[in-house]
C-alpha atoms as a PDB file:
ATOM      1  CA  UNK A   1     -32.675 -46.038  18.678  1.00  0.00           C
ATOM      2  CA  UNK A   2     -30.508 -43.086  19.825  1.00  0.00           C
ATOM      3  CA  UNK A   3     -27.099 -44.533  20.700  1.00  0.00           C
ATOM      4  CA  UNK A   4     -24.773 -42.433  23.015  1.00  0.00           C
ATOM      5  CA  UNK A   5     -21.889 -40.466  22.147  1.00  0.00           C
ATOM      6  CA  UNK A   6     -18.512 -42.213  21.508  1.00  0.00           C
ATOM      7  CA  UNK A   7     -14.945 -40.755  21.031  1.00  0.00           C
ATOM      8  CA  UNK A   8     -13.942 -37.437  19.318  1.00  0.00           C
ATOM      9  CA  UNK A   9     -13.029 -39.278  16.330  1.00  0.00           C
ATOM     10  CA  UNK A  10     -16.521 -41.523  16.042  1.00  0.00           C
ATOM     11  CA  UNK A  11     -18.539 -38.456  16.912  1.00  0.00           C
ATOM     12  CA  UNK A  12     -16.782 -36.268  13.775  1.00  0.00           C
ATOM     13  CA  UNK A  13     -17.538 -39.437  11.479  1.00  0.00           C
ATOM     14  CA  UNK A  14     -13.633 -39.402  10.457  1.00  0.00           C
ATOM     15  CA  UNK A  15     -11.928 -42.794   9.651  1.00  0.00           C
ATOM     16  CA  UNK A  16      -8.640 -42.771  11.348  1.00  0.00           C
ATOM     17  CA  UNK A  17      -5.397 -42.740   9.626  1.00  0.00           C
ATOM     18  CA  UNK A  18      -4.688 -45.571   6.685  1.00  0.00           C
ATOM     19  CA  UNK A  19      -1.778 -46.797   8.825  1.00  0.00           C
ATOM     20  CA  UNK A  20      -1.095 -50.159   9.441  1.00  0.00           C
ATOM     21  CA  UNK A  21      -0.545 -50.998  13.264  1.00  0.00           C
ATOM     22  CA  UNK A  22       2.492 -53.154  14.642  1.00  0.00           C
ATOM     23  CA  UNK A  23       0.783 -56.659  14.162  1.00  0.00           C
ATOM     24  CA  UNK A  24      -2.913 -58.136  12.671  1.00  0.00           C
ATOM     25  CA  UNK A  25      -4.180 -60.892  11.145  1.00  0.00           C
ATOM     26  CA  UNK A  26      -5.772 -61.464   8.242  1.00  0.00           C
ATOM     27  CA  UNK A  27      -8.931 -63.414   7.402  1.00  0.00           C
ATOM     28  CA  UNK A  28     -10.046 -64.716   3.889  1.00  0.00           C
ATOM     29  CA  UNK A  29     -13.884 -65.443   3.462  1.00  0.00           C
ATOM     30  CA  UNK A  30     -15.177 -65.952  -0.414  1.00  0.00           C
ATOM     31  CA  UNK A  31     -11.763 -65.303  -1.473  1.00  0.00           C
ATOM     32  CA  UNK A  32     -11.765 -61.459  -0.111  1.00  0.00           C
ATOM     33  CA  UNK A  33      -8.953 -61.168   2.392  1.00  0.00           C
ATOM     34  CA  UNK A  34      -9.702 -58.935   5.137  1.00  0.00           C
ATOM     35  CA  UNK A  35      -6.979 -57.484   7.132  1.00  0.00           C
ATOM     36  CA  UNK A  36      -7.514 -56.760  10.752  1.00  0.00           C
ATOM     37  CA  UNK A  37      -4.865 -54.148  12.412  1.00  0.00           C
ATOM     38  CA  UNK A  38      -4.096 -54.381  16.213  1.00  0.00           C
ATOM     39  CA  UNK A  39      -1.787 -53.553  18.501  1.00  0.00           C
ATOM     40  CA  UNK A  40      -3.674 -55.293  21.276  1.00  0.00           C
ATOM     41  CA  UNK A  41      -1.958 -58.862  21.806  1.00  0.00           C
ATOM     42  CA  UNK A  42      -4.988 -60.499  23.102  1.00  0.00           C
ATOM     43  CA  UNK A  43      -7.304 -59.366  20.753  1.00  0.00           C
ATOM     44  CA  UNK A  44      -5.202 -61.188  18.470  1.00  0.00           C
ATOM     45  CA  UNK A  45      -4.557 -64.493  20.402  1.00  0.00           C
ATOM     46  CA  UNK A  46      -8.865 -64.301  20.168  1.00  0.00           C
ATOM     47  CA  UNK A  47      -9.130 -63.800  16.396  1.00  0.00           C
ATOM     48  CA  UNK A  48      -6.044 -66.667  15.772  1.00  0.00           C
ATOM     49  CA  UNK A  49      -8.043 -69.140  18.069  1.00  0.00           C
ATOM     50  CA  UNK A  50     -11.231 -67.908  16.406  1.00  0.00           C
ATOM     51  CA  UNK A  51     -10.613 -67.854  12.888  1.00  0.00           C
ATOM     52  CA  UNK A  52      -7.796 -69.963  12.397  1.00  0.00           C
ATOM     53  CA  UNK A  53      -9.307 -71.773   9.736  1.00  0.00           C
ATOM     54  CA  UNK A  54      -9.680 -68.740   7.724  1.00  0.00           C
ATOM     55  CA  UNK A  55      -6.239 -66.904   8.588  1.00  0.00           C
ATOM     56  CA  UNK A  56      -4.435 -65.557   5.627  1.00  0.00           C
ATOM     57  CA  UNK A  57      -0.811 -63.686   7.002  1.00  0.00           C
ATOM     58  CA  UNK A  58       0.541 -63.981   3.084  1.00  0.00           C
ATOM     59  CA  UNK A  59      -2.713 -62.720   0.916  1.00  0.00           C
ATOM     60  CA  UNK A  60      -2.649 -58.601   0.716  1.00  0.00           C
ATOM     61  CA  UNK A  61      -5.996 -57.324   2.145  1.00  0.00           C
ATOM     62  CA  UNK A  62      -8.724 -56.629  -0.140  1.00  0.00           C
ATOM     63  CA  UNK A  63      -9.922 -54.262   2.850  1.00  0.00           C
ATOM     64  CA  UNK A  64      -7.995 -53.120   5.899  1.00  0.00           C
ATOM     65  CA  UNK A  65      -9.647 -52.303   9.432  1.00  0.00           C
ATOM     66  CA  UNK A  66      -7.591 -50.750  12.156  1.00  0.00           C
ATOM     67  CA  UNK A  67      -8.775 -52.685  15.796  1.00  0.00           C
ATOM     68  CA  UNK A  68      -8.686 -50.698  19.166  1.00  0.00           C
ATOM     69  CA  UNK A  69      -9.852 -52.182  22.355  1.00  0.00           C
ATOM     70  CA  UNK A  70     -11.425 -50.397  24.870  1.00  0.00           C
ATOM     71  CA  UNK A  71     -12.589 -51.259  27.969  1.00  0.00           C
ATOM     72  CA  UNK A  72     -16.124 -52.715  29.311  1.00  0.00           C
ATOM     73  CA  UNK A  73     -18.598 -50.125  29.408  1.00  0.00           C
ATOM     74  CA  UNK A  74     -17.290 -47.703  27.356  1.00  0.00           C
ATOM     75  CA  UNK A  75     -20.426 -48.079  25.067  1.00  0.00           C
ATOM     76  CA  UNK A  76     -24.129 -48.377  25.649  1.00  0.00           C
ATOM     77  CA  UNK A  77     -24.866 -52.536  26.199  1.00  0.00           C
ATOM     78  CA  UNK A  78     -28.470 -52.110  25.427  1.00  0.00           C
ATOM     79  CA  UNK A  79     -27.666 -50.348  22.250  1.00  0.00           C
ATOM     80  CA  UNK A  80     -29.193 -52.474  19.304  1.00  0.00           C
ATOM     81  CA  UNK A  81     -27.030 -53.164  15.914  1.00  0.00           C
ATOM     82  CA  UNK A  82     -27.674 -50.122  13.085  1.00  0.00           C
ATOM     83  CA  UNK A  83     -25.699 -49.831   9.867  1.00  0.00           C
ATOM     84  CA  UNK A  84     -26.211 -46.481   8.063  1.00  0.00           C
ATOM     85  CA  UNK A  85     -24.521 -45.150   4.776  1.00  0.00           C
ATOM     86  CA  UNK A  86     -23.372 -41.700   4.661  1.00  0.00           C
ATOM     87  CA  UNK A  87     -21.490 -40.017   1.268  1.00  0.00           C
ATOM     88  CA  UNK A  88     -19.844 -43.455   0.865  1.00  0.00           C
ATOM     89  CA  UNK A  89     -18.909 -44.043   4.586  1.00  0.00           C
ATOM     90  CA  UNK A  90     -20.798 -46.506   6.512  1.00  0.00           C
ATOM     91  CA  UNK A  91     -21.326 -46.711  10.401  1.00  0.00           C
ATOM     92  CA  UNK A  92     -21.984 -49.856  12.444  1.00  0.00           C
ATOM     93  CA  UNK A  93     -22.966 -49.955  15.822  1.00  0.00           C
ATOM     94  CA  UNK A  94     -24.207 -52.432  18.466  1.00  0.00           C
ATOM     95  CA  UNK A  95     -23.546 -52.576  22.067  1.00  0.00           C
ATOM     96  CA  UNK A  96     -19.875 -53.805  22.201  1.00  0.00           C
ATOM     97  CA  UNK A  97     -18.785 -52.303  19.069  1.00  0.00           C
ATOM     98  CA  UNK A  98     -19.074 -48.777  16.666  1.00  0.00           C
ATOM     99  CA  UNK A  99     -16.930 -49.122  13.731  1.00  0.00           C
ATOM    100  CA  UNK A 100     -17.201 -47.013  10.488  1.00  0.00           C
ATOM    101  CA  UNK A 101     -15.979 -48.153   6.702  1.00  0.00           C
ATOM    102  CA  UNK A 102     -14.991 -45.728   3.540  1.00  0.00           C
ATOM    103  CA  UNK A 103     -15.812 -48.845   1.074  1.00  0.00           C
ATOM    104  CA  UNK A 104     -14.231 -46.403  -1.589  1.00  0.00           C
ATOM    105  CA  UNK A 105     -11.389 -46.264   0.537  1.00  0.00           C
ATOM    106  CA  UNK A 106     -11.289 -49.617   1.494  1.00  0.00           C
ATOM    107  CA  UNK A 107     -10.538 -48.714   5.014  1.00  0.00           C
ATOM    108  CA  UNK A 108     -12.019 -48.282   8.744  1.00  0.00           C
ATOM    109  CA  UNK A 109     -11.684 -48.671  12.067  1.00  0.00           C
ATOM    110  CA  UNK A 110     -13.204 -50.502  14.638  1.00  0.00           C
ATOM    111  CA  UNK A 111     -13.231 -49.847  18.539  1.00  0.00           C
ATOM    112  CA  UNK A 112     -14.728 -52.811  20.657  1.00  0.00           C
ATOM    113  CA  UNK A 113     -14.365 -54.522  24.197  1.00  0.00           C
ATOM    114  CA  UNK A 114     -12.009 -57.381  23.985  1.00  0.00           C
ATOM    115  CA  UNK A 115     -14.477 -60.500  22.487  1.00  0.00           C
ATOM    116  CA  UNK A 116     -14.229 -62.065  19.125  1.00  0.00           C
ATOM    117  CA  UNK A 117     -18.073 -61.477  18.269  1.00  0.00           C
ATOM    118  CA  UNK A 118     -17.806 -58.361  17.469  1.00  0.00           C
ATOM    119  CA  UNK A 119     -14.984 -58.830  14.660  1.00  0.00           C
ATOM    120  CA  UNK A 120     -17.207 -61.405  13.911  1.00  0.00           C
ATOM    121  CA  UNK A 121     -20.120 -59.537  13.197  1.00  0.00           C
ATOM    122  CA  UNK A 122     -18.286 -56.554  11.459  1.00  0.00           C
ATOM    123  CA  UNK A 123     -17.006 -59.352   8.818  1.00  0.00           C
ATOM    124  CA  UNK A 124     -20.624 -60.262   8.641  1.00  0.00           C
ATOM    125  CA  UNK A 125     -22.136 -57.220   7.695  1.00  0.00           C
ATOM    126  CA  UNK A 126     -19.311 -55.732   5.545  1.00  0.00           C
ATOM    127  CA  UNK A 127     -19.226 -59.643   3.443  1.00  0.00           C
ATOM    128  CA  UNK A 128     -23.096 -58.604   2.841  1.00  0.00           C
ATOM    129  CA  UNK A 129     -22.494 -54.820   1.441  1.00  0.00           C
ATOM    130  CA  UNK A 130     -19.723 -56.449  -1.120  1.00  0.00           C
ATOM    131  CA  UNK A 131     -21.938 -59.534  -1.808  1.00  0.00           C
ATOM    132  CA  UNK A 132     -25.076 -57.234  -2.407  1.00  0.00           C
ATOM    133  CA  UNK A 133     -23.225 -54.989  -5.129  1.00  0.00           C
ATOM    134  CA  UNK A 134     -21.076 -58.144  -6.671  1.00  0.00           C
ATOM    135  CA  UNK A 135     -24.334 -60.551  -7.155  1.00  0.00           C
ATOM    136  CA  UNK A 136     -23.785 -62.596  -4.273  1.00  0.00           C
ATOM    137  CA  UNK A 137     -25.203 -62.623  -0.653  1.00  0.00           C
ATOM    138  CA  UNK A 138     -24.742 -64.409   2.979  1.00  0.00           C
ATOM    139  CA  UNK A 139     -28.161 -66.734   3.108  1.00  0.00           C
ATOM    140  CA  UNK A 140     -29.120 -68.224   6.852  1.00  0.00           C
ATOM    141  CA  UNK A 141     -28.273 -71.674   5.946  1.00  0.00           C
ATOM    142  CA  UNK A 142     -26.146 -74.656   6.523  1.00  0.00           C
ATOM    143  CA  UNK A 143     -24.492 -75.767   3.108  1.00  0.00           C
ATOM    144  CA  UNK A 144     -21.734 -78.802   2.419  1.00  0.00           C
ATOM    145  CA  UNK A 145     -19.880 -80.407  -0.873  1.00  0.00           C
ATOM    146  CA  UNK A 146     -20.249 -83.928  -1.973  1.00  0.00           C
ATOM    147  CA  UNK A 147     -18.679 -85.136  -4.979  1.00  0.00           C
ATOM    148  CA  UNK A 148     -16.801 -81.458  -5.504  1.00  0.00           C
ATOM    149  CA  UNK A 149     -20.598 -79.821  -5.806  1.00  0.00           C
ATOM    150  CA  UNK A 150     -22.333 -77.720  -2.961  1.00  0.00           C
ATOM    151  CA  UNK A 151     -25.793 -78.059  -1.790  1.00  0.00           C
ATOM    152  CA  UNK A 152     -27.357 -75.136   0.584  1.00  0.00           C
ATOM    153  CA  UNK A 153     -29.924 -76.022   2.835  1.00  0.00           C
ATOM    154  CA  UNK A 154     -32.092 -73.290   4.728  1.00  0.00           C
ATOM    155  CA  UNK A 155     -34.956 -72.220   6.311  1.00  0.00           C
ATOM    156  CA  UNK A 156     -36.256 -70.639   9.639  1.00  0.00           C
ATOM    157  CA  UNK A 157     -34.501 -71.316  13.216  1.00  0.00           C
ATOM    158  CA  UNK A 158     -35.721 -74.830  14.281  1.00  0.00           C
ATOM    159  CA  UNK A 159     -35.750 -76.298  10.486  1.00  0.00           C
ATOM    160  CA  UNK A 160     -33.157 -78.722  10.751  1.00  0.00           C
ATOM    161  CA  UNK A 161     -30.005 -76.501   9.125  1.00  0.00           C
ATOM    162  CA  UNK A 162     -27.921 -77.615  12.145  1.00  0.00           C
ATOM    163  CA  UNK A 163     -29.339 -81.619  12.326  1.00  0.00           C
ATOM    164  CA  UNK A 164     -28.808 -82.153   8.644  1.00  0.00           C
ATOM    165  CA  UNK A 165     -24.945 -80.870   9.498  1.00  0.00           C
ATOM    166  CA  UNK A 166     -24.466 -83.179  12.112  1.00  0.00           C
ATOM    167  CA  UNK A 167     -26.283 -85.959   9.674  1.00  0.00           C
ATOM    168  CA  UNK A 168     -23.763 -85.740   6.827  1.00  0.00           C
ATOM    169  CA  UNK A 169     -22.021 -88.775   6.362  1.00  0.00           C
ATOM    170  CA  UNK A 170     -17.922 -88.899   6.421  1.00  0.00           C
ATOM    171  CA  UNK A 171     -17.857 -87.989   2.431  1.00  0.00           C
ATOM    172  CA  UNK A 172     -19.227 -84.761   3.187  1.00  0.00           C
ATOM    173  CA  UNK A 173     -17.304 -81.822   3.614  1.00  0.00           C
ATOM    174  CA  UNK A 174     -18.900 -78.705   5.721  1.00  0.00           C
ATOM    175  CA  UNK A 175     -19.142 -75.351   5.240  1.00  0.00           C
ATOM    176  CA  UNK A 176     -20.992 -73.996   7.563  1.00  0.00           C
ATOM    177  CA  UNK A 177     -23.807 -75.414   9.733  1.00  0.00           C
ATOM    178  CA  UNK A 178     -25.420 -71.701   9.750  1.00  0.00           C
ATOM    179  CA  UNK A 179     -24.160 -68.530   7.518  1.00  0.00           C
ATOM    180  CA  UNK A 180     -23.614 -69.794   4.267  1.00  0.00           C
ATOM    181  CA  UNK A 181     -21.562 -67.746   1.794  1.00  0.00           C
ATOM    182  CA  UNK A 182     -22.623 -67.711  -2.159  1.00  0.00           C
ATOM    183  CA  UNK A 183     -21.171 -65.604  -5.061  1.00  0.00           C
ATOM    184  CA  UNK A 184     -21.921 -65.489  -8.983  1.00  0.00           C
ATOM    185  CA  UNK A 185     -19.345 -67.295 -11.031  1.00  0.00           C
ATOM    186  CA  UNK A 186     -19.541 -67.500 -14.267  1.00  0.00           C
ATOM    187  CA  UNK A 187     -22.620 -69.385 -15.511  1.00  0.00           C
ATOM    188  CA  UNK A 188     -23.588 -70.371 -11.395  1.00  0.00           C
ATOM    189  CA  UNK A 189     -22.953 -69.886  -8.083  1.00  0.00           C
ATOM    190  CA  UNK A 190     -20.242 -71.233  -5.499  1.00  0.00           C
ATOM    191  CA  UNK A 191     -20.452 -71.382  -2.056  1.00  0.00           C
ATOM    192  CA  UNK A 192     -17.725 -70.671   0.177  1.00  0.00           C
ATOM    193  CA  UNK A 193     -16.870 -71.858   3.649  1.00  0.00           C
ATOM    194  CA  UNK A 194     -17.272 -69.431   6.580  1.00  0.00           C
ATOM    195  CA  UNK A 195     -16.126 -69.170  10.032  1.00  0.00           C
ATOM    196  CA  UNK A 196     -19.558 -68.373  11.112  1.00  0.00           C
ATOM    197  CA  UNK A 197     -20.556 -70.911  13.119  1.00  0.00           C
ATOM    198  CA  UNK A 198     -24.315 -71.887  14.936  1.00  0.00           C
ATOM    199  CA  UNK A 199     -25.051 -74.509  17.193  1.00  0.00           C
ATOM    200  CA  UNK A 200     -22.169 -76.936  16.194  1.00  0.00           C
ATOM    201  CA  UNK A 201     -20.104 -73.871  17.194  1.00  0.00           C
ATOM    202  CA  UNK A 202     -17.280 -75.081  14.955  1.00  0.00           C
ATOM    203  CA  UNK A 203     -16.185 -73.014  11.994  1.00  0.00           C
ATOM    204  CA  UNK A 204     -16.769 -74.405   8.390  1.00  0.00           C
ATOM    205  CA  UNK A 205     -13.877 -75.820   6.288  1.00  0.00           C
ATOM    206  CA  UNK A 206     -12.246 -73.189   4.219  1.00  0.00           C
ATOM    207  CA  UNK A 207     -12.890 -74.926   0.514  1.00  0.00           C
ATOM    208  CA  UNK A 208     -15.496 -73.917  -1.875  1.00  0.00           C
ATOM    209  CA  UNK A 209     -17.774 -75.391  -4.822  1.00  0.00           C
ATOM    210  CA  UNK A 210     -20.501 -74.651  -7.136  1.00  0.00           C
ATOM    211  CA  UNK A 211     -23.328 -75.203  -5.907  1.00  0.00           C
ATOM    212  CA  UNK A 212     -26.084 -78.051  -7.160  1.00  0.00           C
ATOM    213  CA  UNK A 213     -29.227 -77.133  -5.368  1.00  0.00           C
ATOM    214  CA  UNK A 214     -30.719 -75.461  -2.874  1.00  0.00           C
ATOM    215  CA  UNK A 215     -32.927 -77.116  -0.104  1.00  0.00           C
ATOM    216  CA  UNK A 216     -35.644 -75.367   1.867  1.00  0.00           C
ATOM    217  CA  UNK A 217     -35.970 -77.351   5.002  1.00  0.00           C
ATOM    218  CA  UNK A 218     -39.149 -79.034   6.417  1.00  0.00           C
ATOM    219  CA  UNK A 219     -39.462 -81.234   9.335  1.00  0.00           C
ATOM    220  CA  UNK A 220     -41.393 -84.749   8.369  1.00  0.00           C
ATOM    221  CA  UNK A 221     -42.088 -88.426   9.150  1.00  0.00           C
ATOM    222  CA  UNK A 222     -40.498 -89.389   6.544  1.00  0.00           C
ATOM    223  CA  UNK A 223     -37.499 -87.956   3.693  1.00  0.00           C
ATOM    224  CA  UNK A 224     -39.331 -86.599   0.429  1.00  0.00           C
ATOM    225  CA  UNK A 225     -38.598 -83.473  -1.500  1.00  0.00           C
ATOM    226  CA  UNK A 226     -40.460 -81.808  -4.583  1.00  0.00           C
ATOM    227  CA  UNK A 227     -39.056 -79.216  -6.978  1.00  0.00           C
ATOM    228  CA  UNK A 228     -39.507 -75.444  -6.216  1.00  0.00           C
ATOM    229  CA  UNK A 229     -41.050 -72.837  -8.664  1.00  0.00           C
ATOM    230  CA  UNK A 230     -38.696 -69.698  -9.380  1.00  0.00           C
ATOM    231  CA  UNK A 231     -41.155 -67.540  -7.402  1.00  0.00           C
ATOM    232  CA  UNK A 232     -41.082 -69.772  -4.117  1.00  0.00           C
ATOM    233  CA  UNK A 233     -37.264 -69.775  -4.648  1.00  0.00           C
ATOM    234  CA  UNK A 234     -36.977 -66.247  -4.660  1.00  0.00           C
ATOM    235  CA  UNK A 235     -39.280 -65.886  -1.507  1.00  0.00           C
ATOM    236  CA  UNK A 236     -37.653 -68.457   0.339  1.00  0.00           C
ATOM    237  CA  UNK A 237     -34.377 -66.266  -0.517  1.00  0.00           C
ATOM    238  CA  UNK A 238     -35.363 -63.269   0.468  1.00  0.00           C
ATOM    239  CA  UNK A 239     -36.644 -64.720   3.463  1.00  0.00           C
ATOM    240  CA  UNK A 240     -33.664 -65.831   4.636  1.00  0.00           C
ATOM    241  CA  UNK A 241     -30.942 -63.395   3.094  1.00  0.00           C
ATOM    242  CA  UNK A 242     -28.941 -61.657   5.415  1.00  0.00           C
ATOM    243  CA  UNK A 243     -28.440 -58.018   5.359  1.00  0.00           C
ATOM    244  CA  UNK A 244     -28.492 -55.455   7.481  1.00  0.00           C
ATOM    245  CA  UNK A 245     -28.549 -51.841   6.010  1.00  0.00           C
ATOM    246  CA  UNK A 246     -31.947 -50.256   4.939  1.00  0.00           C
ATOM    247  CA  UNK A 247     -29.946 -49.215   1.470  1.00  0.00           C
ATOM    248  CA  UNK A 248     -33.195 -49.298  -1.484  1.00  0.00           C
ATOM    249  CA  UNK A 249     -30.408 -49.664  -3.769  1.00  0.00           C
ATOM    250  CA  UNK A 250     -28.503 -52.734  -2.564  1.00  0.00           C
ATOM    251  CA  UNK A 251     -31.503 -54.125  -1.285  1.00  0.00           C
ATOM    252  CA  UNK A 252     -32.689 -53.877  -5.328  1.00  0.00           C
ATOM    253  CA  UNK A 253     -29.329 -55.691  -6.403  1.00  0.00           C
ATOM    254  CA  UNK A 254     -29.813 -58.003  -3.772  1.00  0.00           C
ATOM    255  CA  UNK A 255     -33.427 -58.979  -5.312  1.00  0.00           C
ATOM    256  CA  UNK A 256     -32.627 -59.214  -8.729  1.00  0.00           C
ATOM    257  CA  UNK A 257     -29.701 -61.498  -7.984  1.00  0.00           C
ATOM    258  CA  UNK A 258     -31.874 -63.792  -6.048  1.00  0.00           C
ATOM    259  CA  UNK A 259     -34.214 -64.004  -9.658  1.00  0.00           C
ATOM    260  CA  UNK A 260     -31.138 -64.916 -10.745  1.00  0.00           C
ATOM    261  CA  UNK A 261     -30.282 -67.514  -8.367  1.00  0.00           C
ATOM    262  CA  UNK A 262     -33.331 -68.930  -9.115  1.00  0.00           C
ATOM    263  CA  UNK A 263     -33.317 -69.187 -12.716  1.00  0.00           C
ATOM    264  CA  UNK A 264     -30.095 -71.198 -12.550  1.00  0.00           C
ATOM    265  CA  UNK A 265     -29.998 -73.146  -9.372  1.00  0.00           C
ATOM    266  CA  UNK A 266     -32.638 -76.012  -8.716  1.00  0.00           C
ATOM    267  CA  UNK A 267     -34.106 -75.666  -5.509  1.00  0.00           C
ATOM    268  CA  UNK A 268     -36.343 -78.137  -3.638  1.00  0.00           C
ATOM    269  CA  UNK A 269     -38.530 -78.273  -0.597  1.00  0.00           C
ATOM    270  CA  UNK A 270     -36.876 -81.067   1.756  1.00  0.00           C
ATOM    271  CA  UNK A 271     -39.605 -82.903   4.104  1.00  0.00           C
ATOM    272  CA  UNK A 272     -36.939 -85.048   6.263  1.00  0.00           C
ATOM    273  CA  UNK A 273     -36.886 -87.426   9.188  1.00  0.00           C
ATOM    274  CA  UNK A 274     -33.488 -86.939  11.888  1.00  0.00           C
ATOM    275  CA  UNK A 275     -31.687 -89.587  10.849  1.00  0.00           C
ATOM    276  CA  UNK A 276     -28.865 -90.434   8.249  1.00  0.00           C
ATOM    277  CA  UNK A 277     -31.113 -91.619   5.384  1.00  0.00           C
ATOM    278  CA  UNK A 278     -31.579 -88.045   4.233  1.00  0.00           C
ATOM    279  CA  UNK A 279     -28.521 -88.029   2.976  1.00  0.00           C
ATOM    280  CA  UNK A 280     -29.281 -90.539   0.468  1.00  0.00           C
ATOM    281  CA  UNK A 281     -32.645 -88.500  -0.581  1.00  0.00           C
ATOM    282  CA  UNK A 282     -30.449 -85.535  -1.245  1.00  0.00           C
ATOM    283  CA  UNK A 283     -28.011 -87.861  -3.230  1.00  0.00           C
END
């Protein structure tokens, strides 16, 4: 889709000077500190209010992104999200946002109208280009830790991701009832909590564990759940995996860490009723 021109700077593809702005915040997801640099005192009463589970003022940025509002309009509404790569730069646009990132740089900028969703999705899509290199990746699913171990549980929209969430008994800790956040560590995987949030429209706790299993959700009269092969594990991955640059070579790291996944992770399909006693199936 052909977006319309933005500002001088956008338009040249430059990223804008590596100089921090009067005030910010910074916001730790999976352990990587992102700082956020803004001058604009309501954009960052919005990302305290939104993130303030995840704020990090003390923790140096891993990446820093320098934030300037502009007003309604000033970009195309209809404009659909794209995320291209150009000698080590990437671009992201959508309709209330462009922002472009030097990931050997570890800086960009960001112009957007004055909403915390468009931070939001920024975080998003930069968390998956470091995940997909690192041997890690942001999977649509809800996830929580019991007994300091993580379970993931996902599967398409209208699965049950967000009524297992709002199922888990007062023992359970949650991370996310909809982006859920794993990395390679060591022998397995952790997941992280996230501040992306779905229906329960509550951000996840910031904590972390390894994980135990994986679930891949199916609605059922009754709570059951038999063990996965790797190769429906990996499907049911890659299904669900979110990323959002056509990049052949990420999208190949992406893959092989999912066969990965797979050969260390146990990972069940979970027929389940809505109500509590699910818990005590996944137990």
């Amino acid at each position: 889709m052909t977006e319309k021109a933005g500002c001088a700077a956008e338009s040249r593809g430059d990223i804008l000077p590596a100089v921090p702005l009067p005030s910010g915040v910074v916001i730790e997801v999976g352990n990587i500190p992102v700082g956020l640099n803004t001058s604009d005192p309501a954009l960052v009463g919005l990302l305290e209010h939104r993130f303030d589970r995840f704020l990090r003022p003390d923790r140096i940025p891993a990446f820093q992104f320098d934030v300037t509002v502009v007003p309604q309009g000033t970009f195309d509404p209809e404009a659909d999200l794209t995320v291209v790569a150009s000698d080590g730069r990437w671009t992201l646009r959508r309709g209330d946002f462009r922002a472009e990132w030097d990931a050997g740089k570890r800086r960009g900028w960001i112009r957007q109208t004055l909403n915390p969703y468009a931070i939001d999705s920024v975080l998003r899509i930069v968390h998956t280009l470091v995940l997909a290199a690192e041997g890690g990746f942001l999977l649509h699913a809800s996830s929580a830790v019991r007994g300091g171990r993580a379970v993931l549980f996902t599967g398409p929209s209208g699965s049950g991701k967000t009524t297992i969430a709002r199922l888990a008994p007062p023992d359970v800790t949650l991370l996310t009832d909809e982006i859920s956040y794993v990395r390679r560590t060591g022998d397995g995987y952790t997941a992280f909590g996230t501040p992306f949030a779905g229906e329960l429209g509550e951000s996840g706790e910031s904590t972390s564990a390894p994980i135990a299993a994986l679930f891949r959700l199916d609605r059922g009269a009754d709570n059951l759940h038999e063990r996965l092969g790797d190769a429906e594990t990996v499907r049911t991955l890659m299904r669900n995996i979110l990323f959002f640059a056509t990049d052949r070579s990420l999208t190949r790291h992406l893959l092989d860490t999912a066969c990965d996944f797979a050969a260390r992770v146990p990972a069940y399909r979970l027929a389940f009723a809505p109500d509590a006693r699910v818990w005590s199936t996944i137990q």
